[in-house]
C-alpha atoms as a PDB file:
ATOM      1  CA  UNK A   1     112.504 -72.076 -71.925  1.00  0.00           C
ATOM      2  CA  UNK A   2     115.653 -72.739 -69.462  1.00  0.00           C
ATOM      3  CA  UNK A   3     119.046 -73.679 -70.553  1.00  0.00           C
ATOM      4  CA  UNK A   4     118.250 -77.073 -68.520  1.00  0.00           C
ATOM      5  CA  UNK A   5     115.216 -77.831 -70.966  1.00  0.00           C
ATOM      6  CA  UNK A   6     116.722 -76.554 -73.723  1.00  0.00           C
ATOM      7  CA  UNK A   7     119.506 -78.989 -73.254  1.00  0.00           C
ATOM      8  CA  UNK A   8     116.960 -81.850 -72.936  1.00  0.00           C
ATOM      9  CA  UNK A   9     115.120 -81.126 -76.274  1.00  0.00           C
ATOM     10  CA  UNK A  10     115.306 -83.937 -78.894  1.00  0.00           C
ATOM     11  CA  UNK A  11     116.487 -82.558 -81.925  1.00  0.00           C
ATOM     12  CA  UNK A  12     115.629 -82.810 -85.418  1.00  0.00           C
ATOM     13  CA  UNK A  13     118.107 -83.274 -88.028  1.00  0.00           C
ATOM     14  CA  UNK A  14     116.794 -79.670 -89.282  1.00  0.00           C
ATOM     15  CA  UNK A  15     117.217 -77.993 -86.393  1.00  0.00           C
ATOM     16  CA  UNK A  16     120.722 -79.170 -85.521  1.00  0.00           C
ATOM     17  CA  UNK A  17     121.597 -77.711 -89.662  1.00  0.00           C
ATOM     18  CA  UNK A  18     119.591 -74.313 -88.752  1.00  0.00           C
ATOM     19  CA  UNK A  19     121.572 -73.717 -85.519  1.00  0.00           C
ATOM     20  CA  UNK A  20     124.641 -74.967 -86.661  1.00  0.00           C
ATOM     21  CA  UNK A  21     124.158 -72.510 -89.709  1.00  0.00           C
ATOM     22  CA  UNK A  22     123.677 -69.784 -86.931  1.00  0.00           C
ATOM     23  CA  UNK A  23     127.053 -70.314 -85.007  1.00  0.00           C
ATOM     24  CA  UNK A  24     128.682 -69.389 -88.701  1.00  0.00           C
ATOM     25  CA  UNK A  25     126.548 -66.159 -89.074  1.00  0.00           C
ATOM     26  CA  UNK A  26     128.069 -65.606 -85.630  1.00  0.00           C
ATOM     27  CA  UNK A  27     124.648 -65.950 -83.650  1.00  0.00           C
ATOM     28  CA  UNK A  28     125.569 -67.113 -80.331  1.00  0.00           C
ATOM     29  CA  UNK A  29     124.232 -70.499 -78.513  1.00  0.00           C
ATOM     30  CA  UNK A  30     126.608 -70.955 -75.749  1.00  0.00           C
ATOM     31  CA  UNK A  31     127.067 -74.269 -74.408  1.00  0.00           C
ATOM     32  CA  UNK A  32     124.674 -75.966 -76.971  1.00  0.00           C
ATOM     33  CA  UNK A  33     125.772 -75.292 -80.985  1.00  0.00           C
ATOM     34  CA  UNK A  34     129.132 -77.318 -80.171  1.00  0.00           C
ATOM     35  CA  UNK A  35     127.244 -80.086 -78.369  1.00  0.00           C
ATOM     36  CA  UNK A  36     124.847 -80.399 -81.910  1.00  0.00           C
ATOM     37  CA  UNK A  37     127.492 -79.927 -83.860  1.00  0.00           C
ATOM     38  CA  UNK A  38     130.238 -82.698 -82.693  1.00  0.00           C
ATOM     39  CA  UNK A  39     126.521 -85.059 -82.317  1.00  0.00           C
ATOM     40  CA  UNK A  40     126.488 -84.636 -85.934  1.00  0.00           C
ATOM     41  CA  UNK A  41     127.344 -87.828 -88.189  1.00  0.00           C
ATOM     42  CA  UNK A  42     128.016 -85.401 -91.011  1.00  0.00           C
ATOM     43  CA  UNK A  43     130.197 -82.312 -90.458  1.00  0.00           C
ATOM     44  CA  UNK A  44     128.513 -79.298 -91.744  1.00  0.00           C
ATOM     45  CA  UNK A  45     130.936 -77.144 -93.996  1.00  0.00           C
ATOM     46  CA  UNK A  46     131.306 -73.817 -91.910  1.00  0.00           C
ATOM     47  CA  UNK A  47     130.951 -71.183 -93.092  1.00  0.00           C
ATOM     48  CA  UNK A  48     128.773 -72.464 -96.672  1.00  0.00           C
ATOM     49  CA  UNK A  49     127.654 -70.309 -99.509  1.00  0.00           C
ATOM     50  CA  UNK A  50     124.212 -70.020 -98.293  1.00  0.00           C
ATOM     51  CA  UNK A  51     125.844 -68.340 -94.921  1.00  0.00           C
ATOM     52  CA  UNK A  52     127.587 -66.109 -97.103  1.00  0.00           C
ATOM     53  CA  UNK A  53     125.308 -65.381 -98.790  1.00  0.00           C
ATOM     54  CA  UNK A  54     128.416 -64.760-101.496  1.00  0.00           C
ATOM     55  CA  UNK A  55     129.029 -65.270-105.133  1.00  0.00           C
ATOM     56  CA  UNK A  56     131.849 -66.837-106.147  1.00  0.00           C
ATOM     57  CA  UNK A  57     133.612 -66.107-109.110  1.00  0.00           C
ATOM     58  CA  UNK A  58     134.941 -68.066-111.578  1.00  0.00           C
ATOM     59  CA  UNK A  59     138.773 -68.524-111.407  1.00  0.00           C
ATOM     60  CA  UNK A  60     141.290 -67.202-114.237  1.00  0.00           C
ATOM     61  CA  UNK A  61     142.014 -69.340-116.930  1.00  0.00           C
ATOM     62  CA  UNK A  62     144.681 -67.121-118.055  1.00  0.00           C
ATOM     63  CA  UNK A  63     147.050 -66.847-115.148  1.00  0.00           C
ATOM     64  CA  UNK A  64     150.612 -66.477-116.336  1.00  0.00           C
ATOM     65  CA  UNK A  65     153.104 -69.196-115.978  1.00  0.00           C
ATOM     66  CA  UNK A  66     156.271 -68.976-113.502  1.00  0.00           C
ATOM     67  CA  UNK A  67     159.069 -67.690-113.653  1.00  0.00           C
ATOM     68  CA  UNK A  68     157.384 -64.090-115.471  1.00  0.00           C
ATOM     69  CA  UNK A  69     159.632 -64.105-118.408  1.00  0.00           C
ATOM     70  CA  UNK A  70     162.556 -61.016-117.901  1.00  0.00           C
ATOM     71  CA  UNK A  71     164.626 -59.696-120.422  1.00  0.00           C
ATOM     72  CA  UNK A  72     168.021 -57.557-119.789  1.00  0.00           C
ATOM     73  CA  UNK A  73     167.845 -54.150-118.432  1.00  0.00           C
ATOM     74  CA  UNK A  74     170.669 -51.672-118.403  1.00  0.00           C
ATOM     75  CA  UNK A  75     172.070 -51.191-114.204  1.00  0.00           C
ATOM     76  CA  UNK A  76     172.338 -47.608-114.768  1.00  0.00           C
ATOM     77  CA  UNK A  77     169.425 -46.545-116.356  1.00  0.00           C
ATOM     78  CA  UNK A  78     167.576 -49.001-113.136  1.00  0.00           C
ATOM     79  CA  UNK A  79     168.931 -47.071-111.040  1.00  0.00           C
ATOM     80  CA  UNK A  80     168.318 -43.483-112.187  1.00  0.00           C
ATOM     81  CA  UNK A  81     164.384 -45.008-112.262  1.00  0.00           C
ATOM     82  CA  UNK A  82     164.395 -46.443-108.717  1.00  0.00           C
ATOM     83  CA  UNK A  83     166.071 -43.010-107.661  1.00  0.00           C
ATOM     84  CA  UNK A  84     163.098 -40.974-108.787  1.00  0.00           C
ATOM     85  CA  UNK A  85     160.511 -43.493-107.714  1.00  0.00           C
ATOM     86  CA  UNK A  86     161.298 -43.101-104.576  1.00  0.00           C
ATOM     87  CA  UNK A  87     160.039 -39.522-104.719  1.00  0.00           C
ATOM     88  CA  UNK A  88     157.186 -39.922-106.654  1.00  0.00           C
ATOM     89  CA  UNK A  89     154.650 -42.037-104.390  1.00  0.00           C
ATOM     90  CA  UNK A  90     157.337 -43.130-101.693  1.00  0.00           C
ATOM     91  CA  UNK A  91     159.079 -45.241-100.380  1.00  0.00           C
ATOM     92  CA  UNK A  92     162.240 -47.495-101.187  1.00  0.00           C
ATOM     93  CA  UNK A  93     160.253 -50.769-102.105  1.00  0.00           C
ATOM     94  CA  UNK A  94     158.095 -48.951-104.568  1.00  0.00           C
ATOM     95  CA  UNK A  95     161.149 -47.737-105.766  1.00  0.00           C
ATOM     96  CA  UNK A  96     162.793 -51.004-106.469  1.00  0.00           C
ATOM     97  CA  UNK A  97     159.429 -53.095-107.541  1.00  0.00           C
ATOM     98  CA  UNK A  98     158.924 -50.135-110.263  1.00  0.00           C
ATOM     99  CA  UNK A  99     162.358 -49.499-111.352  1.00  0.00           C
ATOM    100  CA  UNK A 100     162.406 -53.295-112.371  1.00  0.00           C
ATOM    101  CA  UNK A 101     159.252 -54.869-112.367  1.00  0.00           C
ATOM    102  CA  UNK A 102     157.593 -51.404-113.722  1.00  0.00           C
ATOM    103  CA  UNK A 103     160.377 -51.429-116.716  1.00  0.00           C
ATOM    104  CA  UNK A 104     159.687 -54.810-117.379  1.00  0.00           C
ATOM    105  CA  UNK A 105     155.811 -53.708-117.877  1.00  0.00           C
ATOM    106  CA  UNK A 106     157.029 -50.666-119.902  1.00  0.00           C
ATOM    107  CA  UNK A 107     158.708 -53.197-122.413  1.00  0.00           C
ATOM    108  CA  UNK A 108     157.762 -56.559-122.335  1.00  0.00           C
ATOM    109  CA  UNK A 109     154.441 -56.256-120.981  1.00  0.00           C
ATOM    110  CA  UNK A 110     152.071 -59.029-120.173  1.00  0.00           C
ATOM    111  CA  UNK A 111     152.638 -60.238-116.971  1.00  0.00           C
ATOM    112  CA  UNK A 112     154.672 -57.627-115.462  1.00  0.00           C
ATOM    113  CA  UNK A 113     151.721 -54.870-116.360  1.00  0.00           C
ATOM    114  CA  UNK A 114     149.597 -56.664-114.537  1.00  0.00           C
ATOM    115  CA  UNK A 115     151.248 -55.889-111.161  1.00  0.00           C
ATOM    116  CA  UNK A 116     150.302 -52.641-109.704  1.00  0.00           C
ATOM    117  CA  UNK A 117     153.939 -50.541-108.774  1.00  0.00           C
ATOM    118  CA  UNK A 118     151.624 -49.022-106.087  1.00  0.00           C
ATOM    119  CA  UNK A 119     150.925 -52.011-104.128  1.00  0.00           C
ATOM    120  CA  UNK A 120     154.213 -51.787-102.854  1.00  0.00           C
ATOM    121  CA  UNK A 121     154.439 -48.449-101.152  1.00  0.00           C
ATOM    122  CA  UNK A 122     152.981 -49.981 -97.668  1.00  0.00           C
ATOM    123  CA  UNK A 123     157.351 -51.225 -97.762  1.00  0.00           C
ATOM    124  CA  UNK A 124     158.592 -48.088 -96.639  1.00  0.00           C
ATOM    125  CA  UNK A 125     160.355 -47.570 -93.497  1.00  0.00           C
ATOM    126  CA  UNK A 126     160.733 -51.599 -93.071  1.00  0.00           C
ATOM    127  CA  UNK A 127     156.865 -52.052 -93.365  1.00  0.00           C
ATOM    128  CA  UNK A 128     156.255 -48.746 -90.462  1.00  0.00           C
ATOM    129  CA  UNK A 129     157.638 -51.349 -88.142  1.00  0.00           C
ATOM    130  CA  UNK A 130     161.582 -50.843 -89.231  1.00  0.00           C
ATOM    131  CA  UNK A 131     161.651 -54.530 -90.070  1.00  0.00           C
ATOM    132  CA  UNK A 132     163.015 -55.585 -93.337  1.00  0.00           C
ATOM    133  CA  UNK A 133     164.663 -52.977 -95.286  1.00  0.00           C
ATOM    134  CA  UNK A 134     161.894 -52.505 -97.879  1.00  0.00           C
ATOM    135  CA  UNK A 135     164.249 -51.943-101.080  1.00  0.00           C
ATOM    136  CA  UNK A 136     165.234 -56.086 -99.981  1.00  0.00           C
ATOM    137  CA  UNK A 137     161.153 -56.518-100.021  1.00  0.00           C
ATOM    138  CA  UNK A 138     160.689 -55.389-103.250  1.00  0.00           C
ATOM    139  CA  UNK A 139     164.025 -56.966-104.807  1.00  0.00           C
ATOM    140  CA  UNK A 140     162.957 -60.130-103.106  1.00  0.00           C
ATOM    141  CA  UNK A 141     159.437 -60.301-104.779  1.00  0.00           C
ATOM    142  CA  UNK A 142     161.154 -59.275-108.368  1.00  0.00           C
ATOM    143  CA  UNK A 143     163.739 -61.675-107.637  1.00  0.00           C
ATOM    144  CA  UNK A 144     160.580 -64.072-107.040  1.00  0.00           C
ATOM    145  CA  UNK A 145     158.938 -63.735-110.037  1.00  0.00           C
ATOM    146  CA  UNK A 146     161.573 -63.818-112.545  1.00  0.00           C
ATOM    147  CA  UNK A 147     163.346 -67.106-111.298  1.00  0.00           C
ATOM    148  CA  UNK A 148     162.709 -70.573-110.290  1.00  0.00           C
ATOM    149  CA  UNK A 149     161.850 -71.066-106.424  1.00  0.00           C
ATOM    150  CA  UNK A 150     165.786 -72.919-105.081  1.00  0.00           C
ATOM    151  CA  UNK A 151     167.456 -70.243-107.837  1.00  0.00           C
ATOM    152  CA  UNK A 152     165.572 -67.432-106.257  1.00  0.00           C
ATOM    153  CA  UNK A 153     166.520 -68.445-103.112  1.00  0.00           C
ATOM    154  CA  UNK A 154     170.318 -68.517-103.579  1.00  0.00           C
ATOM    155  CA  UNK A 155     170.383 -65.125-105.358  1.00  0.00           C
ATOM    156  CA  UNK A 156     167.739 -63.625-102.476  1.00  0.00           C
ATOM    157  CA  UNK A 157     170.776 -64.572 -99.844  1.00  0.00           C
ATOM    158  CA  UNK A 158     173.475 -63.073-102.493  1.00  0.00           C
ATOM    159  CA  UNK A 159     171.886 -59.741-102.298  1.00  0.00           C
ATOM    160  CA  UNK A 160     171.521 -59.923 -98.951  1.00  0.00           C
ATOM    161  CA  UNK A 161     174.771 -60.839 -98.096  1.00  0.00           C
ATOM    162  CA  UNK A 162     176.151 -57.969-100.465  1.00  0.00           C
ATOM    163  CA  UNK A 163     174.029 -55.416 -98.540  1.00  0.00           C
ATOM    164  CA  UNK A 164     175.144 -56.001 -95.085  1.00  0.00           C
ATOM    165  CA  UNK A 165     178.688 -55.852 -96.275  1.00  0.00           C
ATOM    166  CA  UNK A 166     178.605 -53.400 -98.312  1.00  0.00           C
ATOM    167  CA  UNK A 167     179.172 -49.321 -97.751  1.00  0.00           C
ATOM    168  CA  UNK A 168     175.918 -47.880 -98.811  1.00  0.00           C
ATOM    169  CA  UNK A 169     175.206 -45.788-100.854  1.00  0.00           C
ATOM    170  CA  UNK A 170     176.960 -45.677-103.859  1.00  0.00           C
ATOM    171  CA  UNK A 171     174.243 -43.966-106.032  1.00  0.00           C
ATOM    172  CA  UNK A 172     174.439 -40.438-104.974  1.00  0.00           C
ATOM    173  CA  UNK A 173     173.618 -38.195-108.026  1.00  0.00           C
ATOM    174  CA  UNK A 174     172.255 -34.438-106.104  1.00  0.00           C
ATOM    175  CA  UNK A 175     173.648 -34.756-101.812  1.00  0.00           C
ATOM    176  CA  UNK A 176     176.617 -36.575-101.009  1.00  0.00           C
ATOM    177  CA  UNK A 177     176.206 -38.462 -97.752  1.00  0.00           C
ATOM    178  CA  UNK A 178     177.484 -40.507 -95.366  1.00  0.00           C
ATOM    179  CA  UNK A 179     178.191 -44.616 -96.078  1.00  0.00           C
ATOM    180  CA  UNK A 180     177.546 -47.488 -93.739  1.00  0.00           C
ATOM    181  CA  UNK A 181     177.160 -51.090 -94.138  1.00  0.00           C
ATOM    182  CA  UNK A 182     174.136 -52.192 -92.289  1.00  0.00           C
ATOM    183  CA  UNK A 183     174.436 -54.801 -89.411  1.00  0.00           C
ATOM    184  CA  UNK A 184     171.344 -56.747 -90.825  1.00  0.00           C
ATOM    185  CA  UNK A 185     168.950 -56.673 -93.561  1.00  0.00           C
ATOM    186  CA  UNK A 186     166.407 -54.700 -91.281  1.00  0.00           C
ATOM    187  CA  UNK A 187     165.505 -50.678 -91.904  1.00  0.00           C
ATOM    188  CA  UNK A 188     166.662 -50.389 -88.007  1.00  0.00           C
ATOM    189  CA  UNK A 189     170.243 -51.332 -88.567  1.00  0.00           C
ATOM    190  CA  UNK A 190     170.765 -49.823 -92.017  1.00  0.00           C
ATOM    191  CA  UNK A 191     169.075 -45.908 -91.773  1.00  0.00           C
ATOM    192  CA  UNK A 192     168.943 -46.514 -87.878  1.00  0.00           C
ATOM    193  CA  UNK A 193     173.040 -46.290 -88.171  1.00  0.00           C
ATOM    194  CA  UNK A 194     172.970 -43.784 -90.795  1.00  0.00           C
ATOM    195  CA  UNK A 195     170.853 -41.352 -88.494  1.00  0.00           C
ATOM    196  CA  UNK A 196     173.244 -42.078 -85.978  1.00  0.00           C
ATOM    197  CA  UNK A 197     176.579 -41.253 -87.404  1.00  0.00           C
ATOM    198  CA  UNK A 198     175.057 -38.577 -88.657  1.00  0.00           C
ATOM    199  CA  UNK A 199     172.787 -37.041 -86.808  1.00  0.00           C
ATOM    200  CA  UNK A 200     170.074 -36.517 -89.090  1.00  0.00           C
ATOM    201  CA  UNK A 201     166.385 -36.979 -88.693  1.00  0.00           C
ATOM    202  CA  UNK A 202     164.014 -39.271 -90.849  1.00  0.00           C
ATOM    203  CA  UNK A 203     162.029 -36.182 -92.166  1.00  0.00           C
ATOM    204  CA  UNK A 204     165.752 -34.614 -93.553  1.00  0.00           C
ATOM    205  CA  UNK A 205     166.601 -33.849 -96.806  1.00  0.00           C
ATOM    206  CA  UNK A 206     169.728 -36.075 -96.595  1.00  0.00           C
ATOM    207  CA  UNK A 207     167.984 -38.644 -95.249  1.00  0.00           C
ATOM    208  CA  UNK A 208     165.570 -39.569 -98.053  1.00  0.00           C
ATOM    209  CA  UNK A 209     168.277 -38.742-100.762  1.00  0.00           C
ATOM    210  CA  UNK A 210     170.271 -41.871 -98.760  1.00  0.00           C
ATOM    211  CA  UNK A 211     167.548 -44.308 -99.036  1.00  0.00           C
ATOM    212  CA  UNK A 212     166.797 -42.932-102.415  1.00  0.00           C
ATOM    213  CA  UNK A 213     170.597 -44.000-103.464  1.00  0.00           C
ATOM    214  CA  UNK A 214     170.500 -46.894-101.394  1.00  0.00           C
ATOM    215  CA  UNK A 215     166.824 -47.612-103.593  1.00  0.00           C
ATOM    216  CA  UNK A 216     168.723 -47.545-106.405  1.00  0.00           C
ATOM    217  CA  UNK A 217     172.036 -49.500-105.533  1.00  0.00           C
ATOM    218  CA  UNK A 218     169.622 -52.717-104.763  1.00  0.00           C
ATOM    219  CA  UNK A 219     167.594 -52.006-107.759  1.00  0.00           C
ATOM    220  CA  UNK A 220     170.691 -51.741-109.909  1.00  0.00           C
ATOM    221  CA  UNK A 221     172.365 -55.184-107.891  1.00  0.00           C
ATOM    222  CA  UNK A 222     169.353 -56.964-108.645  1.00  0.00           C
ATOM    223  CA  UNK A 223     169.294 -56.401-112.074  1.00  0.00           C
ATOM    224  CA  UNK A 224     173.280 -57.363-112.359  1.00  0.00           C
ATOM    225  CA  UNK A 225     172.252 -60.542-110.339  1.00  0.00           C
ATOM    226  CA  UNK A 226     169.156 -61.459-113.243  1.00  0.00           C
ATOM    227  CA  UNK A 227     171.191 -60.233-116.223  1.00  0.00           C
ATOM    228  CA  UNK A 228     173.984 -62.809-114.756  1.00  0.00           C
ATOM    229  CA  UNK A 229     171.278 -65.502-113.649  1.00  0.00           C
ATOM    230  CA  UNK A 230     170.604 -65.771-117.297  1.00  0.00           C
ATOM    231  CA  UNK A 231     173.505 -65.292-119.176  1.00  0.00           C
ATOM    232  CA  UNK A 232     171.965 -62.052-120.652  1.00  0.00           C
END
């Protein structure tokens, strides 16, 4: 049949469900599924269940309540942990996420085991795009879950105003490096200016050991900021 007869064709009810139900699947009816569907005096949910073909499952009625309750941790002994993260699976916002959020698990538990330390690896190197410093990404989702949403917010911008103003790093336990204070919170002005005063590359020795010890000055500075938040 032609498109013009096609377009002429009365339509049951039926038929305007059964090709509607085909535009979700992704079966294509130029020109005519949009014409049936706006004609509609019901809108059709798109895409339904039956589509799908999917079953849904039903939602957690455990789900922990917010802020994830925190209890002190020691600055030093956060920062020796973030250190050696970042060598173990890589990356300076696994680092941070696990030498906080992974002690947290390690001693309080429920909610913070829940969280896999893993999931945060994809941070390194500002995301592969050089964008955010990832040891900010992972303070910033700690920071997150441990305080209200406006307190968060205020101590999110004190960290971040201590790291771009701020000679980094300090934590330097095995090769002494070069400082700088970064020009902005993204991985392109902090190690960016580090490779360039120094002249190293990103696959050097002193390289890592810097974002290691930068890893573990934000992990540490977080920690300060929480222990401070609440009076701990």
């Amino acid at each position: 049949m032609g498109e013009s007869n096609l377009m002429e064709k009365t339509y049951t009810r039926r038929e305007v469900l059964k090709f509607a139900g085909k535009a979700a699947a992704g079966v294509a009816v130029a020109g005519v599924v949009p014409t049936l569907i706006t004609g509609c005096s019901k809108k059709t949910d798109i895409p339904s269940k039956e589509v799908l073909n999917y079953e849904y499952m039903e939602a957690s009625k455990d789900a922990p309540q917010h802020p994830y309750p925190y209890q002190k941790l020691d600055v030093e002994t956060t920062k020796e942990r973030a250190y050696a993260s970042f060598f173990n699976k890589g990356g300076c916002c696994r680092a941070v996420f696990d030498a906080i959020g992974g002690q947290l698990a390690d001693n309080a538990g429920y909610p913070w085991n829940q969280i896999p330390v893993d999931a945060f690896a994809n941070g390194a190197s500002g995301y592969g795009a050089a964008s955010l410093c990832g040891a900010l990404g992972g303070a910033a989702t700690i920071i997150g879950l441990a305080c209200p949403p406006d307190d968060a917010k205020a101590i999110t911008a004190e960290l971040f105003k201590w790291y771009t103003s701020t000679e980094l790093p300090e934590y330097q336990p095995e090769i002494k490096n070069e400082t700088v204070t970064a020009a902005s919170v993204d991985c392109k002005d902090s190690v960016g200016l580090f490779l360039q005063k120094t002249g190293y590359a990103m696959d050097d020795p002193e390289r890592k050991a810097r974002c290691a010890g930068l890893s573990a000055d934000t992990a540490g500075k977080v920690v300060e900021l929480i222990n401070d938040y609440y009076k701990l």
